[in-house]
C-alpha atoms as a PDB file:
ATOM      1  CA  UNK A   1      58.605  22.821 171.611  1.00  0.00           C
ATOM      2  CA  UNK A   2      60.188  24.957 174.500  1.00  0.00           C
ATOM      3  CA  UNK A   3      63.716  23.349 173.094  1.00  0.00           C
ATOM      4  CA  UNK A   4      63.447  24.529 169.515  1.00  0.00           C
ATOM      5  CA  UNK A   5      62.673  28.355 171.117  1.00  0.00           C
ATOM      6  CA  UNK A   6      65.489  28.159 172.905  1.00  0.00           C
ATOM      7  CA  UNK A   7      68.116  27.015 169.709  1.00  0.00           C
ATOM      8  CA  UNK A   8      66.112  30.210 168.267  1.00  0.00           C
ATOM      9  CA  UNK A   9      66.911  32.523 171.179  1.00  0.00           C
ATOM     10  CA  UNK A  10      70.789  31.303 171.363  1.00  0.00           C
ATOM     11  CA  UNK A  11      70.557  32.055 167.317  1.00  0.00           C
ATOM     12  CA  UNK A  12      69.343  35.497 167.536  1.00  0.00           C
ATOM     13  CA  UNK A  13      71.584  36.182 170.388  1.00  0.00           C
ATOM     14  CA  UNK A  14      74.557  35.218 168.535  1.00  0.00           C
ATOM     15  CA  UNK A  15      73.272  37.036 165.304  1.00  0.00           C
ATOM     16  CA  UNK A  16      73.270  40.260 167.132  1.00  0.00           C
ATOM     17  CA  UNK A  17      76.680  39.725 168.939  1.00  0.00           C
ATOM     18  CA  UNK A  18      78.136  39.338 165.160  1.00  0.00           C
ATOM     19  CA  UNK A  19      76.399  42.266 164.004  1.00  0.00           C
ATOM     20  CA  UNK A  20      77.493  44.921 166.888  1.00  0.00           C
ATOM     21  CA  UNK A  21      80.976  43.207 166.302  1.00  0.00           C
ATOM     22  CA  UNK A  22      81.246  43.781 162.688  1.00  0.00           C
ATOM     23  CA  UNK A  23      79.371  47.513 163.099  1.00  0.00           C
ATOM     24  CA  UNK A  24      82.579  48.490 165.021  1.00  0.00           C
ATOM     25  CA  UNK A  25      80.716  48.590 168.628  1.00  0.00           C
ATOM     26  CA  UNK A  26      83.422  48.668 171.727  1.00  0.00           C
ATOM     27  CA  UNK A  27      82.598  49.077 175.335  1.00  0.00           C
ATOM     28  CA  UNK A  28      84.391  52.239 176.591  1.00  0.00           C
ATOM     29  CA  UNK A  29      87.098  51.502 178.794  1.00  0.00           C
ATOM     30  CA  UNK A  30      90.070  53.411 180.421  1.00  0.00           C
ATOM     31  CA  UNK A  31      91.252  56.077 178.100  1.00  0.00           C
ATOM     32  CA  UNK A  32      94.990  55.954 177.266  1.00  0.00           C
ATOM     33  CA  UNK A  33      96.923  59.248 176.721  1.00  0.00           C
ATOM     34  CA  UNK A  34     100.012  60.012 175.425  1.00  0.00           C
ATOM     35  CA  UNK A  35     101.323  61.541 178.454  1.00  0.00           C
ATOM     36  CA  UNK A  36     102.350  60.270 181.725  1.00  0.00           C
ATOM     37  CA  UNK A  37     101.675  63.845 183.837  1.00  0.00           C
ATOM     38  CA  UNK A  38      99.343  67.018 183.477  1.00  0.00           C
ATOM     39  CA  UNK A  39      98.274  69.602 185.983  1.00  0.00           C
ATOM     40  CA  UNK A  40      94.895  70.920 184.987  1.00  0.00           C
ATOM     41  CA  UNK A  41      93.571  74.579 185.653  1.00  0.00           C
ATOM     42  CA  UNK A  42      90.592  73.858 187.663  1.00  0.00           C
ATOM     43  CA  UNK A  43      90.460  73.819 190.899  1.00  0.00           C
ATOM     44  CA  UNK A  44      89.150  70.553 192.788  1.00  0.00           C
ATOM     45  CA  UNK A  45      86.167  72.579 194.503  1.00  0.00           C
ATOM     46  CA  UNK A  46      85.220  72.992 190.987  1.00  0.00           C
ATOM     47  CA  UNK A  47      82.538  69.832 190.366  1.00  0.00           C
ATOM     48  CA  UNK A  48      84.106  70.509 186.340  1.00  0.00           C
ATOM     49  CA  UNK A  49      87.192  70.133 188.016  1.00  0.00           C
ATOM     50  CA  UNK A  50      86.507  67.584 190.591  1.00  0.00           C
ATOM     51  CA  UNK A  51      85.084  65.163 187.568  1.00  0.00           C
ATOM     52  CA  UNK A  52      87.748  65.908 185.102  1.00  0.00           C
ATOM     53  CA  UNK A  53      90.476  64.398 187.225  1.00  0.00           C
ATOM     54  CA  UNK A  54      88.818  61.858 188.392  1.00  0.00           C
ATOM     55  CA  UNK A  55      88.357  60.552 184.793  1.00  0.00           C
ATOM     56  CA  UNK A  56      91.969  61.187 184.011  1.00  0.00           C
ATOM     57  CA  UNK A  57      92.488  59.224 187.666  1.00  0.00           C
ATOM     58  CA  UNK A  58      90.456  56.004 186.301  1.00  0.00           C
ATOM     59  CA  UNK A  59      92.972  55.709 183.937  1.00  0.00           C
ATOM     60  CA  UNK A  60      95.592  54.310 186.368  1.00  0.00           C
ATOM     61  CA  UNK A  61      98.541  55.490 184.243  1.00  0.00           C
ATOM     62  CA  UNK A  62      98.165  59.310 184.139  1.00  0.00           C
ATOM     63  CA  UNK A  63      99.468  61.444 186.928  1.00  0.00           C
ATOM     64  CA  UNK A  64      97.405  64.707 188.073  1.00  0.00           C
ATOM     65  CA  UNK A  65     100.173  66.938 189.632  1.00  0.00           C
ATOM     66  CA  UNK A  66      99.315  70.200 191.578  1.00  0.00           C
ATOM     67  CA  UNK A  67     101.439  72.945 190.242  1.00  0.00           C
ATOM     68  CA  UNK A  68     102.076  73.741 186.683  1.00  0.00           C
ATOM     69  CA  UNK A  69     105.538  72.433 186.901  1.00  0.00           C
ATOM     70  CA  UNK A  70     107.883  69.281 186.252  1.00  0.00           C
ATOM     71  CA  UNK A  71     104.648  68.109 184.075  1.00  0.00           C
ATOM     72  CA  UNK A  72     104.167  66.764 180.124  1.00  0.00           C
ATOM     73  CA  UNK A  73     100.652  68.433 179.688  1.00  0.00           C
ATOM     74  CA  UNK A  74      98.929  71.884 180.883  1.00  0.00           C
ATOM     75  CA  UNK A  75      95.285  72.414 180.770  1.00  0.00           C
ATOM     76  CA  UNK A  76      94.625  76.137 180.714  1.00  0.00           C
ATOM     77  CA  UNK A  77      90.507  77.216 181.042  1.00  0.00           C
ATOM     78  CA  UNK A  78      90.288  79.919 179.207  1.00  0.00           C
ATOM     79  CA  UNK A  79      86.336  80.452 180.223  1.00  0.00           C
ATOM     80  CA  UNK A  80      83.636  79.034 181.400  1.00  0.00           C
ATOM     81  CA  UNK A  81      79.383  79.930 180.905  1.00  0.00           C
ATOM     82  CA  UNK A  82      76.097  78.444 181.771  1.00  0.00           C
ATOM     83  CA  UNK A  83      73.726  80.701 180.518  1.00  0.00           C
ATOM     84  CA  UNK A  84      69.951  80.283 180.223  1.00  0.00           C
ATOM     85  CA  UNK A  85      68.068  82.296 177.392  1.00  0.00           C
ATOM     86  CA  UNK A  86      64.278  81.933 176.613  1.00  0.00           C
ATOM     87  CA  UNK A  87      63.420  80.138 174.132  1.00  0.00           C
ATOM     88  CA  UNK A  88      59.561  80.459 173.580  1.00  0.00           C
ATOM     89  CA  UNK A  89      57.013  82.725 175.562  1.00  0.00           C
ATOM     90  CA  UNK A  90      52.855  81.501 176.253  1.00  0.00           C
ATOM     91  CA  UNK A  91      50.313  84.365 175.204  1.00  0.00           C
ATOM     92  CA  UNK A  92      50.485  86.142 178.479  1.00  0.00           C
ATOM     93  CA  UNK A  93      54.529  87.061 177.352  1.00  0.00           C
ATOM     94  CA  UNK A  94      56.154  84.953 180.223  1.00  0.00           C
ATOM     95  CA  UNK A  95      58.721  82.351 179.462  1.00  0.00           C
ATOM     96  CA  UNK A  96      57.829  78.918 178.351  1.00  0.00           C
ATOM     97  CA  UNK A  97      60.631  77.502 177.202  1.00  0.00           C
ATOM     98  CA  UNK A  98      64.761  78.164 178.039  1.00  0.00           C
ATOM     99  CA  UNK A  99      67.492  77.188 175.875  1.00  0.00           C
ATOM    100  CA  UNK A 100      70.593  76.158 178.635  1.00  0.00           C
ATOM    101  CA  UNK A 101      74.160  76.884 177.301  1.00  0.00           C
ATOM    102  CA  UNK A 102      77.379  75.399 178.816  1.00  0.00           C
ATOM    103  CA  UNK A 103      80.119  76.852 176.751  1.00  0.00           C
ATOM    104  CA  UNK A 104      84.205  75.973 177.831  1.00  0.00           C
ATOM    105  CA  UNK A 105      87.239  77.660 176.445  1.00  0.00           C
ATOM    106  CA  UNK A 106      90.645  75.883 177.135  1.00  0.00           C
ATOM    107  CA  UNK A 107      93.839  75.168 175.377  1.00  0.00           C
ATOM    108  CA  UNK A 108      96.520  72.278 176.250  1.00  0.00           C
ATOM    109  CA  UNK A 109     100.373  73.333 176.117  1.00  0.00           C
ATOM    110  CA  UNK A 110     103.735  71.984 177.301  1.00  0.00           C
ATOM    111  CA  UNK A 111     105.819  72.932 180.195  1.00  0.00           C
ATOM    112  CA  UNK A 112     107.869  74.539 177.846  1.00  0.00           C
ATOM    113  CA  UNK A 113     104.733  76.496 176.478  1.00  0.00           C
ATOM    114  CA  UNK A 114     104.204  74.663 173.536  1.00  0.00           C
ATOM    115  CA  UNK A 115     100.797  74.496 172.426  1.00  0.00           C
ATOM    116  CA  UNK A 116      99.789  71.230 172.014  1.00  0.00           C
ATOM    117  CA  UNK A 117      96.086  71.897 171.090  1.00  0.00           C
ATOM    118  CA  UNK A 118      94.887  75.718 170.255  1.00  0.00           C
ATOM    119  CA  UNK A 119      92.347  77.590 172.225  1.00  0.00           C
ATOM    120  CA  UNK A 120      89.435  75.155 171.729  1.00  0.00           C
ATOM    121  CA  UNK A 121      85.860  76.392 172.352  1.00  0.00           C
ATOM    122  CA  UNK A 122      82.990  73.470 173.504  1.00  0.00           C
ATOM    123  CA  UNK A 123      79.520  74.540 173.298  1.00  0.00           C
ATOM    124  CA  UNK A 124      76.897  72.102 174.585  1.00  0.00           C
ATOM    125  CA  UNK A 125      72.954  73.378 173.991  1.00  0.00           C
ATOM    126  CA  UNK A 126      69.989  72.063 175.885  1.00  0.00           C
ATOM    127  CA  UNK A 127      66.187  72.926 175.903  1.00  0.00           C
ATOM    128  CA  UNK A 128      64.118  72.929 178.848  1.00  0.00           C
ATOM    129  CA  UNK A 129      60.413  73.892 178.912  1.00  0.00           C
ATOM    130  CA  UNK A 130      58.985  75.941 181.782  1.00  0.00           C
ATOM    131  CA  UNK A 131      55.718  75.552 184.001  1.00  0.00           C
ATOM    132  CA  UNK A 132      54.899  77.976 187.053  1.00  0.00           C
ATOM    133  CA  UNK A 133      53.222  75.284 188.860  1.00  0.00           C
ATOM    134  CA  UNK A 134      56.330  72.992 188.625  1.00  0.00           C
ATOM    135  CA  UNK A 135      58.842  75.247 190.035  1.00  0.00           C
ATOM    136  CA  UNK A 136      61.123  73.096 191.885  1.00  0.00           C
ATOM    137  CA  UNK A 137      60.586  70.632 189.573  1.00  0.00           C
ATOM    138  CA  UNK A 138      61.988  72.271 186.928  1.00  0.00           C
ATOM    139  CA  UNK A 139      65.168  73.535 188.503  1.00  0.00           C
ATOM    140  CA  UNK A 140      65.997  70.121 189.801  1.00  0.00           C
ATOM    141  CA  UNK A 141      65.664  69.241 185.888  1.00  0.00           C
ATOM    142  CA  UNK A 142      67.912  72.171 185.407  1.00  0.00           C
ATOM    143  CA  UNK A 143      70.513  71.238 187.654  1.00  0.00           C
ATOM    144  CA  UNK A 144      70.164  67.396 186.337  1.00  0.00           C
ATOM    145  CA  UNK A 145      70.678  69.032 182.953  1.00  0.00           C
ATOM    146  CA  UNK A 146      73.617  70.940 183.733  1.00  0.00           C
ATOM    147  CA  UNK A 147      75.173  67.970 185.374  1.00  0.00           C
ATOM    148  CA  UNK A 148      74.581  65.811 181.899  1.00  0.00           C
ATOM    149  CA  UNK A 149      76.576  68.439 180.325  1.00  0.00           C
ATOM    150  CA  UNK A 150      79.031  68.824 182.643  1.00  0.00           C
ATOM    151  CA  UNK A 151      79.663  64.925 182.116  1.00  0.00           C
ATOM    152  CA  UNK A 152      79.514  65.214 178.147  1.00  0.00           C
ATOM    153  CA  UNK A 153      81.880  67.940 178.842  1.00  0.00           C
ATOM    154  CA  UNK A 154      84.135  66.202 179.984  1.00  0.00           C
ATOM    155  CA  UNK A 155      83.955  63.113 177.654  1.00  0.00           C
ATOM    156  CA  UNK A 156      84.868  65.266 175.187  1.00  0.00           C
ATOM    157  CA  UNK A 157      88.164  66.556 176.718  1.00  0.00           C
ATOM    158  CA  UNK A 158      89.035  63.212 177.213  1.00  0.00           C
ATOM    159  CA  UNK A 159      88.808  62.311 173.873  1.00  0.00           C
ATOM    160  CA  UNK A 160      90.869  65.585 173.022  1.00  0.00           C
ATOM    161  CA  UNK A 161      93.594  64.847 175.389  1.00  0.00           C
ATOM    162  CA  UNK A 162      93.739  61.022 174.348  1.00  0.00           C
ATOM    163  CA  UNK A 163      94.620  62.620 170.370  1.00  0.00           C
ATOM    164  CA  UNK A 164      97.072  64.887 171.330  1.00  0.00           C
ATOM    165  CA  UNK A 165     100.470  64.799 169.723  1.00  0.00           C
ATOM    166  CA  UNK A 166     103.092  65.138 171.716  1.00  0.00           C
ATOM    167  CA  UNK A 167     106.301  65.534 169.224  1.00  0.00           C
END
């Protein structure tokens, strides 16, 4: 009996393998760019900074220079926001819940001041609820949620930079 559950379990297991593979499922791995060198406009006491190049560092292949010169690819921030705003207010009129908003403005150019992507603008949106009696507690969950979108953040200029065309 416990040998026909196993012939089962290997079955299943291989079922799903074949399904994830034929759904188009990859593991993320080292993204490649089209670009050998950039310099990005952030400096590395920034932790937006600091996380950036050290995904464009996991790469192995990509070179994060320190001046703005001799270099295939220029980051340029444009801006950068956290703002909080209230979302919802309890009956006595104090806040309840806070909407958190992480909004980036950057563009990518050449040395030779090409633009290689326009002035892009990524908005990330989070909602937090509020409790008096959980103070600390909630701005650790703040700062946890600012950190997820700092990380999403920067996923998304990696996937950016790994489309850019270079001609």
């Amino acid at each position: 009996m416990h040998r026909i559950h196993k012939h089962w379990a290997s079955l299943i297991a291989v079922i799903a393998a074949l399904m994830l593979s034929a759904c188009g499922f990859a593991l993320r791995g080292p993204v490649v760019f089209p670009f050998s060198s950039i310099y990005v406009g952030l400096p590395d006491s920034s932790p937006l900074g600091g996380e950036l190049k050290r995904n464009i560092r996991a790469n192995g292949k990509t070179l994060i220079v320190n001046e703005a010169k001799n270099v295939d690819v220029i980051i340029e921030v444009l801006g950068e926001t956290r703002e909080k705003v209230i979302l919802s207010l309890n009956n006595q009129g104090r806040a309840r819940e806070y909407n958190l908003l992480y909004t980036f403005r950057f563009r990518v150019r050449n040395e030779a001041g090409k633009e290689l992507l326009a002035p892009t603008d990524i908005s990330l949106k989070r909602n937090i609820s509020f409790n008096e009696s959980q103070v600390l507690a909630k701005e650790a969950e703040e700062a946890l949620l600012y950190r997820d979108m700092q990380s999403d953040l920067v996923q998304q200029i990696m996937r950016r930079l790994a489309v850019l065309k270079m001609d």
